[in-house]
C-alpha atoms as a PDB file:
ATOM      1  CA  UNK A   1     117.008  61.449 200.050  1.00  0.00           C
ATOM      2  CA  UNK A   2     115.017  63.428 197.402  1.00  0.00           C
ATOM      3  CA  UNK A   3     113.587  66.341 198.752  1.00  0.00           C
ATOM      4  CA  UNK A   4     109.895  66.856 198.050  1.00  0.00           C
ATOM      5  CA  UNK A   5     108.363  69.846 196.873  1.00  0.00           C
ATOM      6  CA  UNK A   6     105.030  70.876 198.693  1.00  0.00           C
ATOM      7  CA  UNK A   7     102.716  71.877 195.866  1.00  0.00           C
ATOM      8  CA  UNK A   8      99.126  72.513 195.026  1.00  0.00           C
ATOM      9  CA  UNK A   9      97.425  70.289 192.284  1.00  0.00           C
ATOM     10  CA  UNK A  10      94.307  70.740 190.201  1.00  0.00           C
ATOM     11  CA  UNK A  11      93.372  68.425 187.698  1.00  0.00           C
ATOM     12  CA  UNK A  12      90.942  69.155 184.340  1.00  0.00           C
ATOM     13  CA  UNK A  13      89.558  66.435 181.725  1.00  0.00           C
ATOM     14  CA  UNK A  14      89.003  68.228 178.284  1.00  0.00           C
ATOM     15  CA  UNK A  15      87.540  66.557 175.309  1.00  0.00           C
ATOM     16  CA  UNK A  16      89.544  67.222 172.070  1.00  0.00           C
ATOM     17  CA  UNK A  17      89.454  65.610 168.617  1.00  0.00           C
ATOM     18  CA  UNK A  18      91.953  63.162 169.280  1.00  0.00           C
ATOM     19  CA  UNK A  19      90.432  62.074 172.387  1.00  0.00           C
ATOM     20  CA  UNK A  20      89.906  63.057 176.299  1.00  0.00           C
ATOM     21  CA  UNK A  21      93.195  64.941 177.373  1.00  0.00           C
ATOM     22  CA  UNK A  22      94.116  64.728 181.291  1.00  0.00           C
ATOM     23  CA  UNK A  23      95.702  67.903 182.675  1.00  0.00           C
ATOM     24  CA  UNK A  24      97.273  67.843 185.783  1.00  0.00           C
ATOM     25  CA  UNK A  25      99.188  71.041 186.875  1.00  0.00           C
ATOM     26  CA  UNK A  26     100.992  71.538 189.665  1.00  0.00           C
ATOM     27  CA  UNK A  27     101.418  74.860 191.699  1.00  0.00           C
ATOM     28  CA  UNK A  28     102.670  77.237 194.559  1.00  0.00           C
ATOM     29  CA  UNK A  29     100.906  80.213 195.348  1.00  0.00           C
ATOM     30  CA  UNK A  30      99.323  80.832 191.997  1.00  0.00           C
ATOM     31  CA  UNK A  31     102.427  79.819 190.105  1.00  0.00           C
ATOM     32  CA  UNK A  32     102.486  76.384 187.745  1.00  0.00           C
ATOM     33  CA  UNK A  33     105.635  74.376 188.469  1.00  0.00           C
ATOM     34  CA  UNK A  34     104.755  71.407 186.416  1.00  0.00           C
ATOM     35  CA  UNK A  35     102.089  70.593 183.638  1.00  0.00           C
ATOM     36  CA  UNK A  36     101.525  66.879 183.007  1.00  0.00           C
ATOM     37  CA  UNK A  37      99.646  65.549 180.073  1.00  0.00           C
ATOM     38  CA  UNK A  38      98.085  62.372 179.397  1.00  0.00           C
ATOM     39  CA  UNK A  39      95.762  61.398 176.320  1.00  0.00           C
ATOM     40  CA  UNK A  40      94.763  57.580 175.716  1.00  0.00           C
ATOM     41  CA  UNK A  41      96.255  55.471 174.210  1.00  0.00           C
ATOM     42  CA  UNK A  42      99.209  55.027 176.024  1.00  0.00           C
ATOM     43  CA  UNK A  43     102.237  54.587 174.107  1.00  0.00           C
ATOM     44  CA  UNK A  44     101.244  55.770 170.274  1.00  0.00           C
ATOM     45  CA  UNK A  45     102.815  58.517 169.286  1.00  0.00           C
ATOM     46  CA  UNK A  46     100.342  61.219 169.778  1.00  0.00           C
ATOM     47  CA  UNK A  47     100.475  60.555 173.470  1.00  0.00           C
ATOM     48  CA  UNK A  48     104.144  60.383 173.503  1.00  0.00           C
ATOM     49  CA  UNK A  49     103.959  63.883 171.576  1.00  0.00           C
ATOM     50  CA  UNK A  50     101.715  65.185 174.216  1.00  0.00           C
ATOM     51  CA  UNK A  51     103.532  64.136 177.348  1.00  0.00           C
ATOM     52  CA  UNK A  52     106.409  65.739 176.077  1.00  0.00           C
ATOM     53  CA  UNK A  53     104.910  68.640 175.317  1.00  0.00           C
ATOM     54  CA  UNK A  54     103.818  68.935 178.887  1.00  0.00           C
ATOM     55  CA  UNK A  55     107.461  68.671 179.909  1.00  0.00           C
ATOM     56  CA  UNK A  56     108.244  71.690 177.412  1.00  0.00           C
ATOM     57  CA  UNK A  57     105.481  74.083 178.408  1.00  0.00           C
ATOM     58  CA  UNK A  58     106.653  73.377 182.407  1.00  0.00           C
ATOM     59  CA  UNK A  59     110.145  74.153 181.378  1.00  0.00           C
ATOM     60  CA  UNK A  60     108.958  77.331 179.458  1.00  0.00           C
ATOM     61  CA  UNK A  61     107.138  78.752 182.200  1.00  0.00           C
ATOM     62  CA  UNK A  62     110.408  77.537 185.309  1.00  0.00           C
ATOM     63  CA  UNK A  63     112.386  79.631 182.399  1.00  0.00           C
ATOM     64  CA  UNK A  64     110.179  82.435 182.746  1.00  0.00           C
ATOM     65  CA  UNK A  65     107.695  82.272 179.501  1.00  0.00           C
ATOM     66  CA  UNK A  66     105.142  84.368 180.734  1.00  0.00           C
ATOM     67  CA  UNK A  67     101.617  82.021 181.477  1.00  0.00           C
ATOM     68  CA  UNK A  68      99.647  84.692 179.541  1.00  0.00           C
ATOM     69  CA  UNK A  69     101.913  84.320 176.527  1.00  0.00           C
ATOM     70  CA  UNK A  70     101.667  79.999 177.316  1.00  0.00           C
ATOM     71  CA  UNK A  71      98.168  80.628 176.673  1.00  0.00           C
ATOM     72  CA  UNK A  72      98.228  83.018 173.431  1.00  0.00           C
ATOM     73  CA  UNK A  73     100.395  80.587 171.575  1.00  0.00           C
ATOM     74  CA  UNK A  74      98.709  77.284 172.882  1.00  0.00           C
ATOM     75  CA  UNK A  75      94.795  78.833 171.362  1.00  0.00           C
ATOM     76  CA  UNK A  76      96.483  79.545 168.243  1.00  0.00           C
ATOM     77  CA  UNK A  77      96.660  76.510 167.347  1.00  0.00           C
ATOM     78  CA  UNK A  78      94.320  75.253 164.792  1.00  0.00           C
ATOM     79  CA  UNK A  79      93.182  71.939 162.541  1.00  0.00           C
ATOM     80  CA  UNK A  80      90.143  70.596 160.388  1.00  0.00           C
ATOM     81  CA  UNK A  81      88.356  68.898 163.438  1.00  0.00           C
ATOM     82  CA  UNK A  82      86.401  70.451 165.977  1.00  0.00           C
ATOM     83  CA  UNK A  83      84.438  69.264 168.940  1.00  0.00           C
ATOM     84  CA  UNK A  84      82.574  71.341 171.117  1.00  0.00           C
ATOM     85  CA  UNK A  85      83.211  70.765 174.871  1.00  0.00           C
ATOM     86  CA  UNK A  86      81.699  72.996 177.692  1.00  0.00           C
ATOM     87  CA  UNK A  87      80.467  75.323 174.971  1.00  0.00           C
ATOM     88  CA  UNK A  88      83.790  76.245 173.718  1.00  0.00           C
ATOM     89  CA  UNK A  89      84.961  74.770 170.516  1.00  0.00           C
ATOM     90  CA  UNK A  90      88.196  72.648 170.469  1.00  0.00           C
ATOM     91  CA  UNK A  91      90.192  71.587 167.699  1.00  0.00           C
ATOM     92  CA  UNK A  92      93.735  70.897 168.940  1.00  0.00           C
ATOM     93  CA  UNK A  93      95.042  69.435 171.869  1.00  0.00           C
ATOM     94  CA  UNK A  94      96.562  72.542 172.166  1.00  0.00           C
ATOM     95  CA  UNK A  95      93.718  74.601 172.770  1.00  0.00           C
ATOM     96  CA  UNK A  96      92.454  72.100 175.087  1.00  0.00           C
ATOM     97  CA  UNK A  97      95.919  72.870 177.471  1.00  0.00           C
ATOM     98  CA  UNK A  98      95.458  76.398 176.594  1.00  0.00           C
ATOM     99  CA  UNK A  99      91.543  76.563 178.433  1.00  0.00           C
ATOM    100  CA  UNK A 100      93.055  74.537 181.416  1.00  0.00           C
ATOM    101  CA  UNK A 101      95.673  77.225 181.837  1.00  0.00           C
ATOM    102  CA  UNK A 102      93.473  80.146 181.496  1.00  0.00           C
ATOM    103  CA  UNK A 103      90.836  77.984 183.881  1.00  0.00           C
ATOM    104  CA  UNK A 104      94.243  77.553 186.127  1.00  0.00           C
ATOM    105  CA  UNK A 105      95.014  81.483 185.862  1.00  0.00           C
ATOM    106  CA  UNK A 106      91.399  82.786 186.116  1.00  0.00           C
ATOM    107  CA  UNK A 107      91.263  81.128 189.491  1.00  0.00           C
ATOM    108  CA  UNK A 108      93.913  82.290 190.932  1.00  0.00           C
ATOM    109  CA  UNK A 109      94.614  85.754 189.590  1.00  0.00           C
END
């Protein structure tokens, strides 16, 4: 039998370049235990790229990568394209994760 973990989920939609980005991240007490990504369409590579890259950032931050530092390094990101969503400017899909994790952390710290 698998045990089950009893976690807390929020989920946030951001608009990006490439297309609308699906965050869902999973947490105890404040902490994120697992980031899933999912951008349409399934199954090019750009999606596969950023499901795995969920799987990376929740291994970073179970390894002890601190969130603020997630963050930092996820907004640096930058490209030619920008879109403008919520009155923030996005031009990676990496920013996009980055303002779902500071949303995440501004909400519970």
């Amino acid at each position: 039998m698998i045990a089950r973990k009893n976690l807390d989920s929020l989920y946030y939609q951001v608009d990006t370049p490439e297309g609308t980005l699906h965050i869902h991240i999973d947490h105890k007490g404040g902490h994120v235990d697992e980031v899933f990504l999912r951008i349409a369409p399934i199954g090019t590579s750009i999606s596969n790229l950023t499901s795995m890259l969920g799987v990376f950032i929740s291994e970073a931050l179970k390894r002890g990568l601190p969130l603020d530092k997630a963050i930092k390094h996820l907004n640096t990101s930058k490209s030619g394209r920008r879109i403008i969503h919520e009155n923030v400017s996005i031009e990676t899909i990496e920013q996009a994760i980055g303002i779902a994790l500071e949303n995440f952390r501004n909400k519970y710290n």
